[in-house]
N, C-alpha and C. Protein backbone atom coordinates (compact mmCIF):
# COMPACT_ATOMS: atom_id res chain seq x y z
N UNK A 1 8.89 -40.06 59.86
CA UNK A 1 7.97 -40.90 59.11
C UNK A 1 6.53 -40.61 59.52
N UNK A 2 6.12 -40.34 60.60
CA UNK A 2 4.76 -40.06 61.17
C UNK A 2 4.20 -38.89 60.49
N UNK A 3 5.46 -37.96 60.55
CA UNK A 3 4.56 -36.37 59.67
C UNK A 3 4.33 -36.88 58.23
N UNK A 4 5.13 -37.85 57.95
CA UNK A 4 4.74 -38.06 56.37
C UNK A 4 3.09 -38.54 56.24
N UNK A 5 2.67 -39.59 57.32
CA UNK A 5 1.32 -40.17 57.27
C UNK A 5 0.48 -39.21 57.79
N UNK A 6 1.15 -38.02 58.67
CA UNK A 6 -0.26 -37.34 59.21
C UNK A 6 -0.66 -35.80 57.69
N UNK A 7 0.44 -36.34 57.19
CA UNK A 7 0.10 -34.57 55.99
C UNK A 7 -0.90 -35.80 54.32
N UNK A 8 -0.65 -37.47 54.79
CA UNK A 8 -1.62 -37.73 53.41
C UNK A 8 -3.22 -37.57 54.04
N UNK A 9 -3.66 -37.20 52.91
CA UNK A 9 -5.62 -37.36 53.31
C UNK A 9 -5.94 -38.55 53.63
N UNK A 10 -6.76 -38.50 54.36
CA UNK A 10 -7.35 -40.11 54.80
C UNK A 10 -8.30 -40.07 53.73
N UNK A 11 -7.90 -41.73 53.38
CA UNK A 11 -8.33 -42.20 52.44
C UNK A 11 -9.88 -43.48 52.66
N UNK A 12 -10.85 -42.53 52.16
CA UNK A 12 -12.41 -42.88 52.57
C UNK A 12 -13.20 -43.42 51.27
N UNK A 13 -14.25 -44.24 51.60
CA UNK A 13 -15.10 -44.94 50.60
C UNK A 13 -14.68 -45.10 49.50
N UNK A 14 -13.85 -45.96 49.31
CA UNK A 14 -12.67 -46.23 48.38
C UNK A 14 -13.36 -47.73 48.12
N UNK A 15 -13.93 -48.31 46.86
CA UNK A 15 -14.92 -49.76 46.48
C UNK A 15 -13.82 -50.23 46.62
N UNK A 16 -12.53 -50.57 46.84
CA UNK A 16 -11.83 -51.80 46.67
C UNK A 16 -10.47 -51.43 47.65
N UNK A 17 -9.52 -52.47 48.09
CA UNK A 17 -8.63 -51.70 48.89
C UNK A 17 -7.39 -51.11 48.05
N UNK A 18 -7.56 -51.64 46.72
CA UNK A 18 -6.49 -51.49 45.51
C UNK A 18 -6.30 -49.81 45.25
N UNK A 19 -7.98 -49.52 45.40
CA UNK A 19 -8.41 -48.18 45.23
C UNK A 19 -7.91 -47.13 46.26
N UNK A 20 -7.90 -47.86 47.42
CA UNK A 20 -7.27 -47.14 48.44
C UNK A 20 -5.55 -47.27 48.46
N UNK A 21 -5.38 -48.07 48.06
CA UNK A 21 -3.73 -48.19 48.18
C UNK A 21 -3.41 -47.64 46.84
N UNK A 22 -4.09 -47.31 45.56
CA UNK A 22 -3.44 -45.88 44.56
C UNK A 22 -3.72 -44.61 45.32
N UNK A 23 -4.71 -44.45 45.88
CA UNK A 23 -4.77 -42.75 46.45
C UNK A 23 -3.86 -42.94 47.01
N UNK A 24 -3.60 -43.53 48.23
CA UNK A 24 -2.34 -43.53 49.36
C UNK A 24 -1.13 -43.25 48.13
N UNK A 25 -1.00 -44.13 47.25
CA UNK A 25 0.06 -43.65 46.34
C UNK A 25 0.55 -42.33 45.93
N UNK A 26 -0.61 -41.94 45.26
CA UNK A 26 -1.13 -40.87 44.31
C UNK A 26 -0.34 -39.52 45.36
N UNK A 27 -1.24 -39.92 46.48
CA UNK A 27 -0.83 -38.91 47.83
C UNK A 27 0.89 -38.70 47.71
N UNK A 28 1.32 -39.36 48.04
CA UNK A 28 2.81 -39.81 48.29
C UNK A 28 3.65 -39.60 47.44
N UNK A 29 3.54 -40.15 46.12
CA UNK A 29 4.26 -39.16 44.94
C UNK A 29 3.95 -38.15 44.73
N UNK A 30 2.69 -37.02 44.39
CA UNK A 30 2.91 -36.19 44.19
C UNK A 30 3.66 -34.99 45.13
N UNK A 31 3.85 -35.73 46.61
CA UNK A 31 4.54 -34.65 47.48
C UNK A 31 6.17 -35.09 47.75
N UNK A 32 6.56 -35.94 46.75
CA UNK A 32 7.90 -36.62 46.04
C UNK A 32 8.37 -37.56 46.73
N UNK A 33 7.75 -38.21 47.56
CA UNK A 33 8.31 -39.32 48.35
C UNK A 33 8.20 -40.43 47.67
N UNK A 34 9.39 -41.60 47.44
CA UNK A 34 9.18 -43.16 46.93
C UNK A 34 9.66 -42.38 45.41
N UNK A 35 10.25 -41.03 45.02
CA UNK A 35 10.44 -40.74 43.73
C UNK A 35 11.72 -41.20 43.08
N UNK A 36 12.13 -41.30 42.07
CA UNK A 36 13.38 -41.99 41.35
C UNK A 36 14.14 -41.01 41.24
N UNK A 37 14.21 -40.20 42.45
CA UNK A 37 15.56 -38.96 42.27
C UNK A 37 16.65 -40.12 42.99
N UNK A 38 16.45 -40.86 43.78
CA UNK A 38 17.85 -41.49 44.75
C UNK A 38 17.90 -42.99 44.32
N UNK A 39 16.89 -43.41 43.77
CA UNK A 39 16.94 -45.17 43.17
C UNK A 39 16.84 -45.17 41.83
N UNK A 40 17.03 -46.37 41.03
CA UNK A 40 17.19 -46.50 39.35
C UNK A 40 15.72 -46.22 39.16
N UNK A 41 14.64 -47.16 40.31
CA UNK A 41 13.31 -47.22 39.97
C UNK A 41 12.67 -46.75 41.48
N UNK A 42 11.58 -46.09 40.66
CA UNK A 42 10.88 -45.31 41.66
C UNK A 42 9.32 -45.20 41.44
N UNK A 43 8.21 -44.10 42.13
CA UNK A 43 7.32 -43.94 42.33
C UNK A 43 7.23 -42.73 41.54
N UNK A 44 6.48 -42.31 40.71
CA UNK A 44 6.02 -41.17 39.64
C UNK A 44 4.50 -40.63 39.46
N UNK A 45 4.06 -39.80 39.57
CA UNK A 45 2.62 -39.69 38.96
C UNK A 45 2.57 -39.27 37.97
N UNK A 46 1.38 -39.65 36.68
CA UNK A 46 1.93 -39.02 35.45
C UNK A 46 -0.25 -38.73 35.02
N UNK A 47 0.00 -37.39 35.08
CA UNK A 47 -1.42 -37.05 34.45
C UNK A 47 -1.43 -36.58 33.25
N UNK A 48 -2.46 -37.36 32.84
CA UNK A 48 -2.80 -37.08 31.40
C UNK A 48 -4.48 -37.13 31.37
N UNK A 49 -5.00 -36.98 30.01
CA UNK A 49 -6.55 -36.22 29.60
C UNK A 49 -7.36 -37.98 29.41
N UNK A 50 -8.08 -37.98 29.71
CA UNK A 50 -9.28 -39.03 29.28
C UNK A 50 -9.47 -38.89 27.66
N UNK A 51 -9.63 -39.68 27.40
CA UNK A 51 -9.76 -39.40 25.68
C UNK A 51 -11.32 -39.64 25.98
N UNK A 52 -11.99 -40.23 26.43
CA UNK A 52 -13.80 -39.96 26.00
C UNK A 52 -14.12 -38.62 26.87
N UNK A 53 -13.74 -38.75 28.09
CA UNK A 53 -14.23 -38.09 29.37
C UNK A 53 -13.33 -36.01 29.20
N UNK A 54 -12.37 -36.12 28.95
CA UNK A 54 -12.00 -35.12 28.77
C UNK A 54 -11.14 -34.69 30.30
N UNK A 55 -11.58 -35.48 31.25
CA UNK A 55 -11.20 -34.98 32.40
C UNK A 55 -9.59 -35.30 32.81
N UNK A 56 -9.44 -34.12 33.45
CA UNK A 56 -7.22 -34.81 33.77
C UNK A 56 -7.46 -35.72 34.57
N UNK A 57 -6.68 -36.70 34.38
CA UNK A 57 -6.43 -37.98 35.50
C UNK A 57 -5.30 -37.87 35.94
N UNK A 58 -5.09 -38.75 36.91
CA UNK A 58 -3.86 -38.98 37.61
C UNK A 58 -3.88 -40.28 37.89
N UNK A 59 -2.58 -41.11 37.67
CA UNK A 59 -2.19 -42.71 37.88
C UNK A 59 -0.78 -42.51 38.50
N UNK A 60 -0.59 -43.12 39.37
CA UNK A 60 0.65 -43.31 40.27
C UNK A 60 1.12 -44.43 39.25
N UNK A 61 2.73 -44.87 39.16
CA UNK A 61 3.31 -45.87 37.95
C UNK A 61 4.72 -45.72 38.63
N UNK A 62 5.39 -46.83 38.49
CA UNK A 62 7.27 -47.24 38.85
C UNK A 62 7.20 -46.16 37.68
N UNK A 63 8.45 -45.59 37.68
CA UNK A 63 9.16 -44.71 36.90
C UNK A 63 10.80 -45.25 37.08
N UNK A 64 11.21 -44.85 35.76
CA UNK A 64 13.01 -44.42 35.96
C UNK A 64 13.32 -43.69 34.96
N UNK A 65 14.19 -42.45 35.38
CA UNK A 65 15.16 -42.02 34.92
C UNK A 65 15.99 -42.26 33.76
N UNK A 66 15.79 -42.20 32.25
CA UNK A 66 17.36 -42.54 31.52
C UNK A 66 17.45 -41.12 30.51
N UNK A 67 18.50 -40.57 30.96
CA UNK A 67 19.18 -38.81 30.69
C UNK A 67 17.71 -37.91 30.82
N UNK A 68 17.14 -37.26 30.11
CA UNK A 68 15.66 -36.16 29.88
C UNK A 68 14.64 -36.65 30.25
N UNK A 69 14.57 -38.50 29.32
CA UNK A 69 13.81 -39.08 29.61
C UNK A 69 13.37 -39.84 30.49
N UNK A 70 11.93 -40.56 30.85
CA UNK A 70 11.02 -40.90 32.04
C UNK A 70 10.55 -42.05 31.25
N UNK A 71 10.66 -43.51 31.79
CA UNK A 71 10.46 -44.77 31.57
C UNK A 71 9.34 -44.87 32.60
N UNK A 72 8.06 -45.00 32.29
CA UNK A 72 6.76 -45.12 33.15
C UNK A 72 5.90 -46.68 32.80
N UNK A 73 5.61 -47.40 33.74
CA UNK A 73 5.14 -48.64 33.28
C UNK A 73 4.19 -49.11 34.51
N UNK A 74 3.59 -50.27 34.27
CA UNK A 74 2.44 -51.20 34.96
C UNK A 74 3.12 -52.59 34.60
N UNK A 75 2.45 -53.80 35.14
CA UNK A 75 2.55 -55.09 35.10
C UNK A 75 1.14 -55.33 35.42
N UNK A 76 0.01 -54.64 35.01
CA UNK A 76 -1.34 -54.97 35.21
C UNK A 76 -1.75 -55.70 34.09
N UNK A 77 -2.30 -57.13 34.14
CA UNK A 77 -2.95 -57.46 33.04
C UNK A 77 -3.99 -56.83 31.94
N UNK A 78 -4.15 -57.03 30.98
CA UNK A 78 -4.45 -56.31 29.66
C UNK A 78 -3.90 -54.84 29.93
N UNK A 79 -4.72 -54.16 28.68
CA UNK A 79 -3.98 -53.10 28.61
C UNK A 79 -4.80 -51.99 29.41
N UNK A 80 -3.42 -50.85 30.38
CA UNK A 80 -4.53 -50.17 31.19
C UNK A 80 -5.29 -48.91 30.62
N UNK A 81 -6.32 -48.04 31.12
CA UNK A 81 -6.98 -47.04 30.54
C UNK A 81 -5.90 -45.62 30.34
N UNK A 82 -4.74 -45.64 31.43
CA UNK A 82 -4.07 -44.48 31.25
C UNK A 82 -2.92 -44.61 29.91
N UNK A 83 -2.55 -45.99 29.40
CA UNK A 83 -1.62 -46.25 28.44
C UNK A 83 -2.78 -46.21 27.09
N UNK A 84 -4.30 -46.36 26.80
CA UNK A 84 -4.96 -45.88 26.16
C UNK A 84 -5.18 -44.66 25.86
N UNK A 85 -5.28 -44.06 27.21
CA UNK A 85 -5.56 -42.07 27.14
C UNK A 85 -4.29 -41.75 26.21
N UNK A 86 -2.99 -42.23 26.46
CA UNK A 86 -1.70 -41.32 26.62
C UNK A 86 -1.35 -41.75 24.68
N UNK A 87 -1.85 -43.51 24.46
CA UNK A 87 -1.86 -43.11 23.04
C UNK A 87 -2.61 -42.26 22.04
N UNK A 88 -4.11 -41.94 22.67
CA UNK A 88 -4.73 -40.68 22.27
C UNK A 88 -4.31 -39.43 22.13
N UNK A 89 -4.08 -38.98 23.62
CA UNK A 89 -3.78 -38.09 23.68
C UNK A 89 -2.27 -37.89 23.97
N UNK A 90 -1.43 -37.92 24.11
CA UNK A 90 0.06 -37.89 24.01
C UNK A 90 0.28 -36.73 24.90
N UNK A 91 -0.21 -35.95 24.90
CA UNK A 91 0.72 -34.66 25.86
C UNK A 91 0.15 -35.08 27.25
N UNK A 92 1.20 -34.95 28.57
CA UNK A 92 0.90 -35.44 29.54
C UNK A 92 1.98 -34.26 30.63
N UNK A 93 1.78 -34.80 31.98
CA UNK A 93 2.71 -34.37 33.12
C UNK A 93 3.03 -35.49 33.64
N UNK A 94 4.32 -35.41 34.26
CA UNK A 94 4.88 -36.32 35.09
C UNK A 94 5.07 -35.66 36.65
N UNK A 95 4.77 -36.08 37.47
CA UNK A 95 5.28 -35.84 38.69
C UNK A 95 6.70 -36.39 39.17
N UNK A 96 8.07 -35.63 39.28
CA UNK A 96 8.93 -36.36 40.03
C UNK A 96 9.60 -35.75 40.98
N UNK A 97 9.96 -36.29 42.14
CA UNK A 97 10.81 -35.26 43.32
C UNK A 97 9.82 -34.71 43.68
N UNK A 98 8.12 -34.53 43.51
CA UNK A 98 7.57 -32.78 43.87
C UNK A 98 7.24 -32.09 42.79
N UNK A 99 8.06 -32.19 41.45
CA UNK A 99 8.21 -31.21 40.64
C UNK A 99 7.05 -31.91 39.53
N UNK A 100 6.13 -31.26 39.01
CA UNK A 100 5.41 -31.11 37.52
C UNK A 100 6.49 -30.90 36.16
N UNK A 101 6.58 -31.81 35.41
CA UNK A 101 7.34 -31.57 34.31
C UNK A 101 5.92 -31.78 32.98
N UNK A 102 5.86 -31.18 31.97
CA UNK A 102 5.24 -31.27 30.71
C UNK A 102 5.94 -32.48 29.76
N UNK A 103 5.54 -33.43 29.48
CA UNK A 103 5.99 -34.75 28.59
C UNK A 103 5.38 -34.58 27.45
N UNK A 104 5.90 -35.45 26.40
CA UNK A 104 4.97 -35.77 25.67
C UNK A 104 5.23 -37.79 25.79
N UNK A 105 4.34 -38.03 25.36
CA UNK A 105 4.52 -39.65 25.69
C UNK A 105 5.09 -40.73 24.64
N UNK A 106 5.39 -41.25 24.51
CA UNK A 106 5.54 -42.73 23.32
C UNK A 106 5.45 -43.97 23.60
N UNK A 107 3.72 -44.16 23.64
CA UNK A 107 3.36 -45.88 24.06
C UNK A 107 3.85 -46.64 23.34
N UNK A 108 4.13 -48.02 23.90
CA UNK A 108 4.67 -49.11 23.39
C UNK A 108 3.71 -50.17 24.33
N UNK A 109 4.03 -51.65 24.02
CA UNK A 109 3.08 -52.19 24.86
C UNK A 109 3.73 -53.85 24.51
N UNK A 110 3.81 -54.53 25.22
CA UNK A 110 3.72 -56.46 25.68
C UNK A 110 2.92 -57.25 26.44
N UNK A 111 3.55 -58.53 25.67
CA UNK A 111 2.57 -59.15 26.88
C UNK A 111 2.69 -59.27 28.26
N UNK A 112 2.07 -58.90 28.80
CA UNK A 112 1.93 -58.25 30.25
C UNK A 112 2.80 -57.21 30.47
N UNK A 113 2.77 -56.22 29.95
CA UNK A 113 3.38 -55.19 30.16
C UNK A 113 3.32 -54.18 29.25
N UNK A 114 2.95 -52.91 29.73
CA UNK A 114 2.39 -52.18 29.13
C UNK A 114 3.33 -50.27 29.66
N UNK A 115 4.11 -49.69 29.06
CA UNK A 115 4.58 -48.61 29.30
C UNK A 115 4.86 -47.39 28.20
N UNK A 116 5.70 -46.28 28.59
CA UNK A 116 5.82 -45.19 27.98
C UNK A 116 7.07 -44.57 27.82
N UNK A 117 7.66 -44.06 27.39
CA UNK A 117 8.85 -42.94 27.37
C UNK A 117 8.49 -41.82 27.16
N UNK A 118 8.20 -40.99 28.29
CA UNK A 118 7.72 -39.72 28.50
C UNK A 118 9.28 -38.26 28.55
N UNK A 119 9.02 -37.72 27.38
CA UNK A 119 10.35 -36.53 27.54
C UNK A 119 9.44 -35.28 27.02
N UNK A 120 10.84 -34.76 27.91
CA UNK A 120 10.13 -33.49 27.87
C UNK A 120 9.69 -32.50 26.94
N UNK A 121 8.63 -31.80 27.05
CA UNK A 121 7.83 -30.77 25.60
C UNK A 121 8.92 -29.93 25.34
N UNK A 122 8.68 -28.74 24.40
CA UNK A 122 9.88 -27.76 24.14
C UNK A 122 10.52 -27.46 24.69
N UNK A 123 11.96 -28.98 24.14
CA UNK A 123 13.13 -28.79 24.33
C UNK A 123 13.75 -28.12 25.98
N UNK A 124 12.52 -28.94 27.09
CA UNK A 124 12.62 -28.48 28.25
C UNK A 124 13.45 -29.59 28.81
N UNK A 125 13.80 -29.53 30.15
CA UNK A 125 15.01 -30.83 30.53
C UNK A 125 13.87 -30.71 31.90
N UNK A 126 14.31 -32.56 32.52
CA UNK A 126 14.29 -32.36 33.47
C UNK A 126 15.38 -32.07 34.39
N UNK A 127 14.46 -32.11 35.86
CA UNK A 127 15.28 -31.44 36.76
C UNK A 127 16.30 -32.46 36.83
């Protein structure tokens, strides 16, 4: 467990501690730890494009598993900026296990709750 905390970046001038506890996230899934290869629900990163900004983002999100597809969600009040980008822009990556997969997305959205069904682009599977 220690090599796991000494290989994330220390996480610096971060305005809020929320901010610091997604990098710590961010960190952690993309090197597949907390991922939904061994539980129903898990830890995922899923980057997708800014629709004003243009720039790739990255949001850490619970994920699960059902057959190809990737169930990605929040419980953040209103609706968040990455479930905005992803109805813009629809083509995305998922991080799971370690591995980069190519998605395309299908927002849906409730009250208080806001998610996606992310599968994979041409007719690719996941791992």
């Amino acid at each position: 467990m220690l090599s796991f905390l000494t290989a994330l970046p220390c996480v610096q001038s971060q305005s809020s501690p929320l901010e610091a506890l997604d990098q710590f996230l961010l960190a952690a899934a993309l090197r597949g730890f907390g991922s939904c290869a061994l539980t129903p629900v898990g830890l995922a990163v899923v980057e997708h494009t800014g629709r004003r900004s243009g720039r790739t983002l990255q949001v850490p999100l619970l994920a699960t598993r059902l057959g190809k597809t990737f169930l990605v969600g929040t419980v953040r009040v209103g609706t968040s900026q990455w479930i905005r980008n992803l109805e813009s822009i629809p083509e995305a990556r998922i991080f799971w296990s370690g591995r980069a997969i190519s998605v395309r997305a299908q927002v849906f959205q409730a009250i208080g709750w806001s998610g996606a069904l992310l599968t994979p682009r041409n007719g690719g599977s996941a791992p």
